[in-house]
N, C-alpha and C. Protein backbone atom coordinates (compact mmCIF):
# COMPACT_ATOMS: atom_id res chain seq x y z
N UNK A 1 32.80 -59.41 -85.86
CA UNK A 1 32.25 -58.09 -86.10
C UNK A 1 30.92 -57.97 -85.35
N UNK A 2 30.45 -56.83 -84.71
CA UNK A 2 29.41 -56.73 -84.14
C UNK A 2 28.64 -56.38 -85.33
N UNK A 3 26.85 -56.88 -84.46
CA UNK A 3 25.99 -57.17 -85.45
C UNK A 3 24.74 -56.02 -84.65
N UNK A 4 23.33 -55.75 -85.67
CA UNK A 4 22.30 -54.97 -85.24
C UNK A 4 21.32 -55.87 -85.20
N UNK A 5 20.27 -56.01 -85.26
CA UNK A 5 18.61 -56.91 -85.17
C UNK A 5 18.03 -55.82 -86.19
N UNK A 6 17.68 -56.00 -87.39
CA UNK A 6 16.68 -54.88 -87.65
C UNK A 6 15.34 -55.65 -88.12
N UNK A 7 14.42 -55.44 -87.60
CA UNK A 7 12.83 -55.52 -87.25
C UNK A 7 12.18 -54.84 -88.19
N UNK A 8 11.56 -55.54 -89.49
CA UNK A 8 10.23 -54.77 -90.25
C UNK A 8 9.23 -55.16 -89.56
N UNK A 9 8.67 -54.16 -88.62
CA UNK A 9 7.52 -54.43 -88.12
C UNK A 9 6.17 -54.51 -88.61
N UNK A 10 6.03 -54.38 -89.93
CA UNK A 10 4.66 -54.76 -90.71
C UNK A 10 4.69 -56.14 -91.85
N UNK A 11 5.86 -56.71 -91.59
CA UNK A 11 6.08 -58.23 -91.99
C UNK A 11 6.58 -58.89 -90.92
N UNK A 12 7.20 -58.75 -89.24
CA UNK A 12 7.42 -59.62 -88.39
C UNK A 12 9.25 -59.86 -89.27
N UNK A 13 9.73 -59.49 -90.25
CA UNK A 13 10.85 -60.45 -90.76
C UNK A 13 11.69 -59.54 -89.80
N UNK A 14 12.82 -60.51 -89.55
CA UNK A 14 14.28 -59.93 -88.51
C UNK A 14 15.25 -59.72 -89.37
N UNK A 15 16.24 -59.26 -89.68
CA UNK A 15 17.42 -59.43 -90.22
C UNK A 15 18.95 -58.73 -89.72
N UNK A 16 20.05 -59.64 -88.96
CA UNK A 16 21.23 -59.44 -88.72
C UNK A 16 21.84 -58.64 -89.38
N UNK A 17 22.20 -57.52 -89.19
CA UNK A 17 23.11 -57.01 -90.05
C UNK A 17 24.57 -56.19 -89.42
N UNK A 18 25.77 -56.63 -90.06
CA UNK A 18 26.80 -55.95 -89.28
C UNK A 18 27.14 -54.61 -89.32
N UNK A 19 27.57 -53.84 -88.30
CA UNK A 19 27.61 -52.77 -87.88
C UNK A 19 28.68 -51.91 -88.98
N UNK A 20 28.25 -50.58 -89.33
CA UNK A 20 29.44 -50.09 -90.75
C UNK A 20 30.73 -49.33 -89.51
N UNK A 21 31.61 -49.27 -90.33
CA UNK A 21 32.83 -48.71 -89.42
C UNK A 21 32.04 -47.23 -88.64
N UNK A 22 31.25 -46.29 -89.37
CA UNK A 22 30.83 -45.18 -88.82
C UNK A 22 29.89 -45.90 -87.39
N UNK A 23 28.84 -46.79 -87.62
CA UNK A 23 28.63 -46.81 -86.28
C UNK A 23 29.44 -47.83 -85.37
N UNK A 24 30.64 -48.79 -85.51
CA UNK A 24 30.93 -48.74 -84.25
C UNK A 24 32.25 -47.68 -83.93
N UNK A 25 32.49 -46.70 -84.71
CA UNK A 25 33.13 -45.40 -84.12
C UNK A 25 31.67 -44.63 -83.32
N UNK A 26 30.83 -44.86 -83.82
CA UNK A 26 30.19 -43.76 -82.78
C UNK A 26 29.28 -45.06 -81.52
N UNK A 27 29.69 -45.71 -81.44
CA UNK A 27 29.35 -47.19 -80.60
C UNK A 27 30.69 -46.62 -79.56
N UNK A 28 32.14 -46.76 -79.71
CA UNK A 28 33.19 -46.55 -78.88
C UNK A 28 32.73 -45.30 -78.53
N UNK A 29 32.55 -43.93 -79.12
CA UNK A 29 32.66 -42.91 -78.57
C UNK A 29 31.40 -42.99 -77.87
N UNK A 30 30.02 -43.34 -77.63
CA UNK A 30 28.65 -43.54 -76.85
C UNK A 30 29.57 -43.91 -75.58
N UNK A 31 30.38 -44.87 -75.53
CA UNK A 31 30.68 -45.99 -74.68
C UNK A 31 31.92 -44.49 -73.76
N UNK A 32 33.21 -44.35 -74.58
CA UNK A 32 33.60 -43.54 -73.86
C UNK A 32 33.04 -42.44 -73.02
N UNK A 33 32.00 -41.52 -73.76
CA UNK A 33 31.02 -40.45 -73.26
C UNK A 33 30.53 -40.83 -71.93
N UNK A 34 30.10 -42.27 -72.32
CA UNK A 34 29.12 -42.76 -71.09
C UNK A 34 30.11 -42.90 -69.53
N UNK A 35 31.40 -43.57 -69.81
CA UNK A 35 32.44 -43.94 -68.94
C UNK A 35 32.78 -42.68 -68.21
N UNK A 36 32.91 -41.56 -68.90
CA UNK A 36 33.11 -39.92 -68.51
C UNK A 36 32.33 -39.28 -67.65
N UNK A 37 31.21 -39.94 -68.25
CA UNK A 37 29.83 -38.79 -67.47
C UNK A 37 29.67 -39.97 -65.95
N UNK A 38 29.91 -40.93 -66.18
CA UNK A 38 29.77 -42.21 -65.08
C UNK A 38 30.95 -41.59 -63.94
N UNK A 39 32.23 -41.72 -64.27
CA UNK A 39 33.17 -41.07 -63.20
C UNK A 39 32.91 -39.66 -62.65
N UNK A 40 32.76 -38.70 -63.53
CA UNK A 40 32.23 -37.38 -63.30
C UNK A 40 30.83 -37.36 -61.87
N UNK A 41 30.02 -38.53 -62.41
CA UNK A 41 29.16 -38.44 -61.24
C UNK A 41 29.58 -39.09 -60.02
N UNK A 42 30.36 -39.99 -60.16
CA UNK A 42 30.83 -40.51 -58.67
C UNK A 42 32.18 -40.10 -58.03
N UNK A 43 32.66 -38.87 -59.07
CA UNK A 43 33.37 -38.27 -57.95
C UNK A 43 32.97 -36.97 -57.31
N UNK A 44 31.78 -36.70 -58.05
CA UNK A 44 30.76 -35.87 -57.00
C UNK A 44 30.07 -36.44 -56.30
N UNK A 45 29.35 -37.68 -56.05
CA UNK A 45 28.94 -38.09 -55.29
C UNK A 45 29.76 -38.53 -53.85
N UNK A 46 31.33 -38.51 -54.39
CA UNK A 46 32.51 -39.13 -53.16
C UNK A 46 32.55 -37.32 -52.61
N UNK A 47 32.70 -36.19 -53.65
CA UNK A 47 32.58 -34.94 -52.74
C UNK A 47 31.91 -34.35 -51.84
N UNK A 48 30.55 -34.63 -52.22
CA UNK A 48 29.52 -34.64 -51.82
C UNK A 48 29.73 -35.09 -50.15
N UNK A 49 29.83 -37.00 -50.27
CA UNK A 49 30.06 -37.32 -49.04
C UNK A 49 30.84 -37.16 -48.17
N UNK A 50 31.91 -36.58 -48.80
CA UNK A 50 33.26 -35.90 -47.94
C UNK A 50 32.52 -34.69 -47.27
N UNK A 51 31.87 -33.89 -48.22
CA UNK A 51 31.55 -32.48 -47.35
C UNK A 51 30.76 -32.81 -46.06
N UNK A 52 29.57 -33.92 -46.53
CA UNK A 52 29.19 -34.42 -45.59
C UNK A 52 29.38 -34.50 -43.97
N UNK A 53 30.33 -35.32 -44.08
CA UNK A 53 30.97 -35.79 -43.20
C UNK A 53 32.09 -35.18 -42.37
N UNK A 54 32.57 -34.14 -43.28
CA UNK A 54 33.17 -32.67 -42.29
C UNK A 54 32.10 -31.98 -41.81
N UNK A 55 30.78 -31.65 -42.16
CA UNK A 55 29.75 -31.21 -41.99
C UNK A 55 29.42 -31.45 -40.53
N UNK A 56 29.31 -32.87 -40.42
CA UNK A 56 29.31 -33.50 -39.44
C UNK A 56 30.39 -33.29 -38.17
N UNK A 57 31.44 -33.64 -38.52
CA UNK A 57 32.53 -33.74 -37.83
C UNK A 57 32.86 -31.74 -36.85
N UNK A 58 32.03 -30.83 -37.94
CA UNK A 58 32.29 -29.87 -37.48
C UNK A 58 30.99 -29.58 -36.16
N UNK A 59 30.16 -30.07 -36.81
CA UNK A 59 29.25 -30.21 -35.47
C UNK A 59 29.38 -30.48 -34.31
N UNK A 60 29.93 -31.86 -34.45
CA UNK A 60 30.44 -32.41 -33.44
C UNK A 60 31.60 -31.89 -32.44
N UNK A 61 32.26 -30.87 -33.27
CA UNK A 61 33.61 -30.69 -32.74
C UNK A 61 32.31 -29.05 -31.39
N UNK A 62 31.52 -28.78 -32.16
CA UNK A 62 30.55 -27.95 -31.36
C UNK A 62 29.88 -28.28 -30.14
N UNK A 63 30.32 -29.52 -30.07
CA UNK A 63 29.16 -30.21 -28.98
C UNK A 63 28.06 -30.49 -28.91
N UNK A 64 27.45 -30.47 -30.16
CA UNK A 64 25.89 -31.47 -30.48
C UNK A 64 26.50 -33.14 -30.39
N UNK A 65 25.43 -33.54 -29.90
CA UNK A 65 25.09 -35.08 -29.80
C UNK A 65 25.33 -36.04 -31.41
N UNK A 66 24.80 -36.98 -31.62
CA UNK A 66 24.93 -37.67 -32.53
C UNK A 66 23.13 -37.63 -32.89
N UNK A 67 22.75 -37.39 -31.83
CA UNK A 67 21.07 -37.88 -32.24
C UNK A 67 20.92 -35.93 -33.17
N UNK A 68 21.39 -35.26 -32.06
CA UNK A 68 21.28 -33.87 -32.58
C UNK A 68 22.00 -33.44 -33.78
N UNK A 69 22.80 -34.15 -34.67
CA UNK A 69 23.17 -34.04 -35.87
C UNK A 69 22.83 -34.40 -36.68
N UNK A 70 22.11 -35.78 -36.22
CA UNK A 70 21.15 -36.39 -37.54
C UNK A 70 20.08 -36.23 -37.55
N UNK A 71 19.03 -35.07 -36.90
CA UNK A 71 18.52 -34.74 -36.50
C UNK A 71 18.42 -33.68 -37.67
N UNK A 72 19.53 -32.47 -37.97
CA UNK A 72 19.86 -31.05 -38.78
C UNK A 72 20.23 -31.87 -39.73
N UNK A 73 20.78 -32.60 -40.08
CA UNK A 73 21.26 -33.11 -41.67
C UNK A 73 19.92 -34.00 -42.10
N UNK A 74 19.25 -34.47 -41.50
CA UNK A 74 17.87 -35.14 -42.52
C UNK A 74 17.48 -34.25 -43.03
């Protein structure tokens, strides 16, 4: 069973205590939430670099240079 640390900080005493069913249901759901919002950002960050890189590619297809594209995208 997972366990907490709880700290009285005006006696220094520690004490282990195991986790009640309510928090590790809201322990899994933190964990799922987190896994969600984690993919959510890196498949905007993979969109992102896709647009990018057509961004690019359309430039190029214009006849700017390589120095002259990275040049407008900084």
């Amino acid at each position: 069973m997972a366990t907490k640390l709880v700290v009285n900080c005006a006696t220094g005493a520690v004490e282990e205590i195991e986790l009640t069913a309510q928090e590790l249901a809201q322990r899994d759901q933190d964990a799922a939430a987190y896994a969600e919002q984690k993919a959510a950002e890196e498949a905007a960050k993979a969109e992102q670099d896709a647009a990018k890189e057509a961004g690019k590619a359309k430039l190029a297809a214009l006849g700017l240079s390589d120095a002259e594209i990275e040049a407008l995208v900084k």
